[in-house]
N, C-alpha and C. Protein backbone atom coordinates (compact mmCIF):
# COMPACT_ATOMS: atom_id res chain seq x y z
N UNK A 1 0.81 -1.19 0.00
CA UNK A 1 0.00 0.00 0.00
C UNK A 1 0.86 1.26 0.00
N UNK A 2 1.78 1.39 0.45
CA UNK A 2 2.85 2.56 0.65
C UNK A 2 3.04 2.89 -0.69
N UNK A 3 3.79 1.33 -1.28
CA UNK A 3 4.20 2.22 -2.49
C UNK A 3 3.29 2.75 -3.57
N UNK A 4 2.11 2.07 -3.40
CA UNK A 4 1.30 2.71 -4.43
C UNK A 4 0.93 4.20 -3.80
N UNK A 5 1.14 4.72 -2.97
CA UNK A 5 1.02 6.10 -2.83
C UNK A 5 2.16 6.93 -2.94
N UNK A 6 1.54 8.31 -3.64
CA UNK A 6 2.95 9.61 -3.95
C UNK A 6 3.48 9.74 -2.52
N UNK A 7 4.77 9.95 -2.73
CA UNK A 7 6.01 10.22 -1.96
C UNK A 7 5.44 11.17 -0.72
N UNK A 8 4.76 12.16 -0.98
CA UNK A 8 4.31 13.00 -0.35
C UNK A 8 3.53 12.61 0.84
N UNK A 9 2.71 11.59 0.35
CA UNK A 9 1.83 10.94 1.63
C UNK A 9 2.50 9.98 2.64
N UNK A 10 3.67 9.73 1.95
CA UNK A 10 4.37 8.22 3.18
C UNK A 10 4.47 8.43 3.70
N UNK A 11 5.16 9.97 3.75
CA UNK A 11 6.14 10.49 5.06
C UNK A 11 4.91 10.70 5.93
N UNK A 12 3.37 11.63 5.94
CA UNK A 12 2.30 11.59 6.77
C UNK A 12 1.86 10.53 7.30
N UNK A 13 1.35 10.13 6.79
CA UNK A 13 0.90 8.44 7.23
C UNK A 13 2.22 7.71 8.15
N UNK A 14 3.31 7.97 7.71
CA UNK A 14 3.96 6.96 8.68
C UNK A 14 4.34 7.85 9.80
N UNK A 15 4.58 9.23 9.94
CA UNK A 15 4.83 10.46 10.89
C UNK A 15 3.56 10.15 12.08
N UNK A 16 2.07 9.69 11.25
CA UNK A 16 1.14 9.64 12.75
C UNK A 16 0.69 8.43 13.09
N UNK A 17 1.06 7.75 12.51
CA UNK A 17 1.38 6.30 12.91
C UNK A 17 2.11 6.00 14.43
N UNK A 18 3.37 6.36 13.51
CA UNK A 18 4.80 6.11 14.77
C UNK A 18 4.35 7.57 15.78
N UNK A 19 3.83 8.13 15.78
CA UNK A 19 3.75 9.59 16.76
C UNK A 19 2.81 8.80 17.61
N UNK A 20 1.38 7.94 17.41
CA UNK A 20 0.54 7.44 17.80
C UNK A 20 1.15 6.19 18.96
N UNK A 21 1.91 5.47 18.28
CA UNK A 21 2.88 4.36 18.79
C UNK A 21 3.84 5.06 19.91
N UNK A 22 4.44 5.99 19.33
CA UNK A 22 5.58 7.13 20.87
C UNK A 22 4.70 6.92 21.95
N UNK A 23 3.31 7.90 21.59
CA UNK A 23 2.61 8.39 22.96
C UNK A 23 2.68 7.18 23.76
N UNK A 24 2.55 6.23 23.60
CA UNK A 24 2.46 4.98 24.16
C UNK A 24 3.91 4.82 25.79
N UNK A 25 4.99 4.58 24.63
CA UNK A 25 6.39 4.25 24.90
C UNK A 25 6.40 5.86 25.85
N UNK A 26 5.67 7.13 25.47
CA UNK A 26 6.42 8.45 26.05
C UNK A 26 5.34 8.64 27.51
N UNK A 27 4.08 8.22 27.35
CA UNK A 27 3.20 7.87 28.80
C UNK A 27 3.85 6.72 29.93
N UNK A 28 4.34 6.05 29.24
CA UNK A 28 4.88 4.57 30.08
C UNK A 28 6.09 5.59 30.59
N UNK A 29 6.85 5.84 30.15
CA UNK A 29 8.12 6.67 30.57
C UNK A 29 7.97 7.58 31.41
N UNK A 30 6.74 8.30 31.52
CA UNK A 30 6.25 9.53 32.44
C UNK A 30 5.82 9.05 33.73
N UNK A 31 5.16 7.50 33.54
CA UNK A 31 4.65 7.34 34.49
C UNK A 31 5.77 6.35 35.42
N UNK A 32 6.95 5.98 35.10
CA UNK A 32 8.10 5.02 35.29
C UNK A 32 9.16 6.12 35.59
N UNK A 33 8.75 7.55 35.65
CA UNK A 33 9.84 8.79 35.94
C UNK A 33 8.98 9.30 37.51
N UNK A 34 7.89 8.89 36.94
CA UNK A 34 6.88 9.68 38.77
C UNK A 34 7.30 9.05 39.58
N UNK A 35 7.37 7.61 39.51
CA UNK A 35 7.92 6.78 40.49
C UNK A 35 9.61 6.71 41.52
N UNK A 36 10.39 7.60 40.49
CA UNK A 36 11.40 7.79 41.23
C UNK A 36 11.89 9.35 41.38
N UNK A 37 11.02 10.20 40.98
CA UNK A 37 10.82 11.68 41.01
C UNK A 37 11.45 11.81 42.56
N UNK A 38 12.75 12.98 42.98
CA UNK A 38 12.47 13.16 44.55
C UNK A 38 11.47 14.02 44.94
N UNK A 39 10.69 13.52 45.94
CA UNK A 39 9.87 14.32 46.40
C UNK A 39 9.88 15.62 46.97
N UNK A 40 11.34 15.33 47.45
CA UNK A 40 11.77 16.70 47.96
C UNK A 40 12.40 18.11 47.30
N UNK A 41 12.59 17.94 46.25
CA UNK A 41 12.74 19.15 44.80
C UNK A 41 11.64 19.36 43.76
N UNK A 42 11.22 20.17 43.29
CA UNK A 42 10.36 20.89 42.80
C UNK A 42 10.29 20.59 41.57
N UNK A 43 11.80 20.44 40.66
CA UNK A 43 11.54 19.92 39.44
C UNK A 43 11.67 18.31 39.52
N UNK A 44 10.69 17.79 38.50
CA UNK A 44 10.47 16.46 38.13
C UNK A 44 11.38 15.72 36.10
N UNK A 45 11.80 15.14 36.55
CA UNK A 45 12.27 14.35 34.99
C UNK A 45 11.18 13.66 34.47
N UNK A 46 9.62 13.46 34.80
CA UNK A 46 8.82 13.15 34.45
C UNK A 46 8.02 14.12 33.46
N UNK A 47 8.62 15.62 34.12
CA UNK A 47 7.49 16.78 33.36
C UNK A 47 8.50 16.84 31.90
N UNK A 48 9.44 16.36 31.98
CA UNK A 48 10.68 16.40 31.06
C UNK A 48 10.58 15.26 29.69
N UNK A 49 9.94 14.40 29.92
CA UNK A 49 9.62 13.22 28.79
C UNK A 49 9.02 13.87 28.17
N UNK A 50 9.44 13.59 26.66
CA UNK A 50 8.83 14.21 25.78
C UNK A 50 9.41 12.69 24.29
N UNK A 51 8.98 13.31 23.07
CA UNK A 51 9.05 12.38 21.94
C UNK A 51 9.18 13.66 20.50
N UNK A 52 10.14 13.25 19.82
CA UNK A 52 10.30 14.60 18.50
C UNK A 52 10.55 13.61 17.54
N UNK A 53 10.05 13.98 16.57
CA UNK A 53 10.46 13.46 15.19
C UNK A 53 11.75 14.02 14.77
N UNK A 54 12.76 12.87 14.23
CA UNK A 54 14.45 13.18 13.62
C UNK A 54 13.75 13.82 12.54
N UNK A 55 13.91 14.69 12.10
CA UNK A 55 13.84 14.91 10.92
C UNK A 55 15.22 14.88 9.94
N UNK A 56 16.26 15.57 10.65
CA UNK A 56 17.49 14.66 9.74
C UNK A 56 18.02 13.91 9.65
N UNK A 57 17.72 12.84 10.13
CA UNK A 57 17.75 11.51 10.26
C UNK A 57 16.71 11.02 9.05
N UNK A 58 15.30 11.38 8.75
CA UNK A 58 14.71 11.42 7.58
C UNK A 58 14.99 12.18 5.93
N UNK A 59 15.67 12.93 6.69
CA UNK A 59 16.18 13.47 4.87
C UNK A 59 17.38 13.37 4.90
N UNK A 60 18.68 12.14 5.37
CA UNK A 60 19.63 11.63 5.59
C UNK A 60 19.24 10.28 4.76
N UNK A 61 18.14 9.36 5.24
CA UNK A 61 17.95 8.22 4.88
C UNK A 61 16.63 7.88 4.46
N UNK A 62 15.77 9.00 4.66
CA UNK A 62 14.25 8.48 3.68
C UNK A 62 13.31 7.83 4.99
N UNK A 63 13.68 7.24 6.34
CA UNK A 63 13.63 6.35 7.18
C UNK A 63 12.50 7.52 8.09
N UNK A 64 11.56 6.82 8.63
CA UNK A 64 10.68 8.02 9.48
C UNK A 64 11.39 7.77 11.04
N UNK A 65 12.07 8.33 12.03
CA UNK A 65 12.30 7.98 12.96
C UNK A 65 11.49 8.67 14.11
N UNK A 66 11.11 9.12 15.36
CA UNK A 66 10.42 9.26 16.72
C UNK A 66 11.50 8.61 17.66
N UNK A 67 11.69 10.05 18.52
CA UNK A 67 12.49 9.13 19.67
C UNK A 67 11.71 9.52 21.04
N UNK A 68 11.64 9.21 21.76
CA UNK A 68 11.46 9.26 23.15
C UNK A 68 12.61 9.40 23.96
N UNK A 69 12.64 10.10 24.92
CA UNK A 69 13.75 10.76 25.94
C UNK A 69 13.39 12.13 26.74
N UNK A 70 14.15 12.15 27.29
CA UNK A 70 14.48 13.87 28.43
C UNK A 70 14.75 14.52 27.63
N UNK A 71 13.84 15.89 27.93
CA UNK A 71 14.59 17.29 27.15
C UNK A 71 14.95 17.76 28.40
N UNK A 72 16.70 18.25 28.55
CA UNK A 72 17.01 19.04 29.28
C UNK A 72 17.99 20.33 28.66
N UNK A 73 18.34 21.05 29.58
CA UNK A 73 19.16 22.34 28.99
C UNK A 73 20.38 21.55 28.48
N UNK A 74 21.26 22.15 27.44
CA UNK A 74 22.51 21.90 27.02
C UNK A 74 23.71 22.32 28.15
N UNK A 75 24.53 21.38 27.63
CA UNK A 75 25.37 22.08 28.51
C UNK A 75 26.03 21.22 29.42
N UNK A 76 27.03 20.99 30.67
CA UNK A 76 27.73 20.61 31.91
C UNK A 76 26.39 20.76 32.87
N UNK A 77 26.59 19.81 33.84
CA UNK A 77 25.54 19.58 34.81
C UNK A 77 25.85 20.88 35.83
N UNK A 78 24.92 22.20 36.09
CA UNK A 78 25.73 22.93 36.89
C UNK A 78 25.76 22.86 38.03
N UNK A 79 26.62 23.52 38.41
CA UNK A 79 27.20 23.19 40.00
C UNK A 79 26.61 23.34 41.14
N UNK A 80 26.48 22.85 41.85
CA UNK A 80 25.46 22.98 43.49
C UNK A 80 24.07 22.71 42.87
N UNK A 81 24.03 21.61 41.62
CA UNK A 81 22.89 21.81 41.47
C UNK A 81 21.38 22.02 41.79
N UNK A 82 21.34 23.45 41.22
CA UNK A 82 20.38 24.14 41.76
C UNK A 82 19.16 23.98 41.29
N UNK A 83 17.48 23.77 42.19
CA UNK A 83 16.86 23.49 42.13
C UNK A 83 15.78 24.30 41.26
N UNK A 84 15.54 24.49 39.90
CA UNK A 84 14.97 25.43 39.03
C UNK A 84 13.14 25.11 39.62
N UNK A 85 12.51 24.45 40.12
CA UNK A 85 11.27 24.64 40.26
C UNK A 85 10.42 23.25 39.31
N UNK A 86 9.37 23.33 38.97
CA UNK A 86 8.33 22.95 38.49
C UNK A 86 9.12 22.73 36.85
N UNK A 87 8.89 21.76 36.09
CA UNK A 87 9.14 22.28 34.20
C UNK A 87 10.81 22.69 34.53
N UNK A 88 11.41 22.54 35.84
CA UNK A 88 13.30 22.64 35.56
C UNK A 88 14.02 21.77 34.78
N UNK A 89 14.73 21.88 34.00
CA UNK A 89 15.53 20.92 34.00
C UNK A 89 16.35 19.85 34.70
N UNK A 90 16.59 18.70 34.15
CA UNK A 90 16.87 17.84 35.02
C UNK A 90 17.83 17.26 34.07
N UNK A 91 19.54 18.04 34.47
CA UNK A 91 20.00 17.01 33.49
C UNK A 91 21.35 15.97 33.90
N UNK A 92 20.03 15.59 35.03
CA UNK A 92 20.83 14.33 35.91
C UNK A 92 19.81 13.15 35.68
N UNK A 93 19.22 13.20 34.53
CA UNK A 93 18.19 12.08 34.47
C UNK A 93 19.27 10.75 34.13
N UNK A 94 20.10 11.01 33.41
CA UNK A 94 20.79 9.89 32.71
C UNK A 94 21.55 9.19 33.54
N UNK A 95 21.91 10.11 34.84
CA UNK A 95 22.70 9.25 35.88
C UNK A 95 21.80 8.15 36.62
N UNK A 96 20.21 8.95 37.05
CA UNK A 96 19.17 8.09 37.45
C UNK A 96 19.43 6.98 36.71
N UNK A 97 19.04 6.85 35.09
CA UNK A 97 18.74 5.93 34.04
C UNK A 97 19.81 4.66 34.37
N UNK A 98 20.99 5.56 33.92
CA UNK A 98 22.61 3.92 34.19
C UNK A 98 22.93 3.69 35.27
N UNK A 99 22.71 4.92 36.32
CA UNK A 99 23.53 4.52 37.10
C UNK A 99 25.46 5.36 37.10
N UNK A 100 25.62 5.04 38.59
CA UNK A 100 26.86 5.67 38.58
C UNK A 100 27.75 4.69 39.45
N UNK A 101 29.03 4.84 39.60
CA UNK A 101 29.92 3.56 40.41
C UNK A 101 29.46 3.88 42.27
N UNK A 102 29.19 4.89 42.21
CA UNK A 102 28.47 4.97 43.32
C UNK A 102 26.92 4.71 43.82
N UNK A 103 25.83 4.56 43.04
CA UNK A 103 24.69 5.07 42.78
C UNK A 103 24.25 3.56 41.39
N UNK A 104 23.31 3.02 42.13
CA UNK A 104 22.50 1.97 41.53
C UNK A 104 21.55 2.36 40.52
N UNK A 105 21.26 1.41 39.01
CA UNK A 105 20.70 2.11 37.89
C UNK A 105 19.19 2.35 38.04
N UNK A 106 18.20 2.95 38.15
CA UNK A 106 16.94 2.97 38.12
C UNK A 106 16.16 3.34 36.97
N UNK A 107 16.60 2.50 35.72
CA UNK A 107 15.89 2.88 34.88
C UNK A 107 14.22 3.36 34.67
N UNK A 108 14.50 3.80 33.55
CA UNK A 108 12.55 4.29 33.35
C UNK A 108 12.23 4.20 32.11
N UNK A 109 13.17 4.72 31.09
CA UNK A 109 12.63 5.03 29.54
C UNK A 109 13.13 3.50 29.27
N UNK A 110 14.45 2.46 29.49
CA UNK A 110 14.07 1.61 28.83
C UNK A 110 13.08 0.25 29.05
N UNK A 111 12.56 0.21 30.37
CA UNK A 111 11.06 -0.46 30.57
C UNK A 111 10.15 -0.10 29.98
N UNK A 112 10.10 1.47 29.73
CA UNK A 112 8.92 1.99 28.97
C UNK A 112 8.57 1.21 27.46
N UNK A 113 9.51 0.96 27.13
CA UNK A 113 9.53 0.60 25.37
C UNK A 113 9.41 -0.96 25.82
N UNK A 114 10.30 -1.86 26.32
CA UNK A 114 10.46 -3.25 26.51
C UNK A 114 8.79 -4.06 26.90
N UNK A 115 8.56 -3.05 28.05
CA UNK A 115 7.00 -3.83 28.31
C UNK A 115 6.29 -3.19 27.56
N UNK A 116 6.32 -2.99 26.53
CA UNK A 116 4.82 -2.24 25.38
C UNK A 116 5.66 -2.72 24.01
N UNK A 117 6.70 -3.80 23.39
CA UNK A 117 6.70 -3.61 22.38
C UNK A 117 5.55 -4.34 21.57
N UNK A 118 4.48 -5.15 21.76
CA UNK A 118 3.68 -5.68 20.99
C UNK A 118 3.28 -4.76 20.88
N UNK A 119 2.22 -4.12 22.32
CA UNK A 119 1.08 -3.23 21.65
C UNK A 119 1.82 -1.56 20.66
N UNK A 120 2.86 -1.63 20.99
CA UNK A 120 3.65 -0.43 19.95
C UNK A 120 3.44 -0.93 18.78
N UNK A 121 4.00 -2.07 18.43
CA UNK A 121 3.71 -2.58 17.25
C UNK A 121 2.31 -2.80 16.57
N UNK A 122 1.92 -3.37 17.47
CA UNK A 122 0.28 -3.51 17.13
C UNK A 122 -0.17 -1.89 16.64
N UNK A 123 -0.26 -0.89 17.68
CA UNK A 123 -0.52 0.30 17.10
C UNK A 123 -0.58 1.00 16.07
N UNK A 124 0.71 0.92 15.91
CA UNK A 124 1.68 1.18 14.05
C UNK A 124 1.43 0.66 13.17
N UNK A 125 0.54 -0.58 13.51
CA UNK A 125 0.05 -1.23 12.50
C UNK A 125 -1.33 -0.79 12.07
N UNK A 126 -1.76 -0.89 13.47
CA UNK A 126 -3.13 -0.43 12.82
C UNK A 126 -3.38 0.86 12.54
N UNK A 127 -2.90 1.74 13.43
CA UNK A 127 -2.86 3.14 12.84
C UNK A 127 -2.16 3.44 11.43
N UNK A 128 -1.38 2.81 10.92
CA UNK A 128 -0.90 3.03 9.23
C UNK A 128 -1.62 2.56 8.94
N UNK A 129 -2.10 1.19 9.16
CA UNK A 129 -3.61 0.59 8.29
C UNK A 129 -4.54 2.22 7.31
N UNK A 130 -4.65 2.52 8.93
CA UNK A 130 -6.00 3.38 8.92
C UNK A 130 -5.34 4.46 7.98
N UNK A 131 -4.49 5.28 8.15
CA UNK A 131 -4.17 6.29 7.50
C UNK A 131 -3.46 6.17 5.81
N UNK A 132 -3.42 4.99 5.61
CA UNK A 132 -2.78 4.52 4.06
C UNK A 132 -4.53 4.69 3.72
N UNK A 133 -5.32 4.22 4.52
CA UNK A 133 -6.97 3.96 3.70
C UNK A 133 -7.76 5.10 3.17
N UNK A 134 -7.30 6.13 4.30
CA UNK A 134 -7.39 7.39 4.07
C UNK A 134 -7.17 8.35 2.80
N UNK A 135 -5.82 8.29 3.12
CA UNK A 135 -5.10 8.80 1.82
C UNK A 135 -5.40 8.14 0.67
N UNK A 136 -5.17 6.85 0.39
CA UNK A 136 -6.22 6.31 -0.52
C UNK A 136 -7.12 6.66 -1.16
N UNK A 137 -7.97 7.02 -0.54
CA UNK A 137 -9.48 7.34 -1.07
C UNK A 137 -9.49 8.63 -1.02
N UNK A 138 -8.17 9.72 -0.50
CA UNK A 138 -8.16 10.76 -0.96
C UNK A 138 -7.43 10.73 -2.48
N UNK A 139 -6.56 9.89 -2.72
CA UNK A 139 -5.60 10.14 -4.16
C UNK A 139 -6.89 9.21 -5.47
N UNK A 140 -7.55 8.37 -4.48
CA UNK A 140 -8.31 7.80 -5.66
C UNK A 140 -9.30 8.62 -6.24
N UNK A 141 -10.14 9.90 -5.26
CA UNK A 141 -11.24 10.56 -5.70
C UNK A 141 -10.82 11.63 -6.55
């Protein structure tokens, strides 16, 4: 079905497909970040999960990619790290995630994906189903 549709439509159809499939993998992650949130600081790495489409990664290789992860500020972790509030950055999530030689790993984002890959899959499936049918019967009319 893909290929019988113009170039123009793949990239849509497969963009809300896999965006449909993220929310999945990027809710599981939010709710696997509440759980080890400290209670005692203001900002959370949970308010921080988020999901973006590569886009140059797509006009590199044609390939639709979606990632899931932390958005935090760029940059060196700063010093005395200081507690920004509500929506702060948190860009000590990754130490949470692996782990440190001091400090045991508590992952979150990669359970998120591991216990949901059927129904991710399942999703993507059926949601491209739906949106190839669409377009379809838009290029056929």
């Amino acid at each position: 079905k893909l290929r019988a549709l113009p170039v123009q439509f793949r990239g849509k159809a497969g963009r809300s497909a896999l965006g449909k499939a993220a929310r999945l993998v990027t809710n599981a992650a939010k709710s696997n970040a509440e759980r080890i949130n400290d209670p005692d600081t203001g900002r959370k790495i949970s308010d921080n999960v988020t999901q973006r489409v590569r886009s140059g990664y797509q006009k590199r290789t044609g390939d639709i990619m979606i990632s899931v992860g932390v958005a935090t500020d760029r940059g060196p972790i700063p010093k005395g790290n200081p507690d920004t509030g509500p929506k702060g950055s948190t860009p000590h999530w990754h130490l949470v995630e692996l782990g440190t030689e001091k400090m045991a790993a508590e992952p979150f984002l990669r359970p998120a994906l591991e216990g949901q890959i059927e129904q991710v899959t399942a999703t993507t499936a059926a949601s491209l189903e739906r949106e190839l049918d669409k377009i379809a019967k838009k290029v056929a009319a």
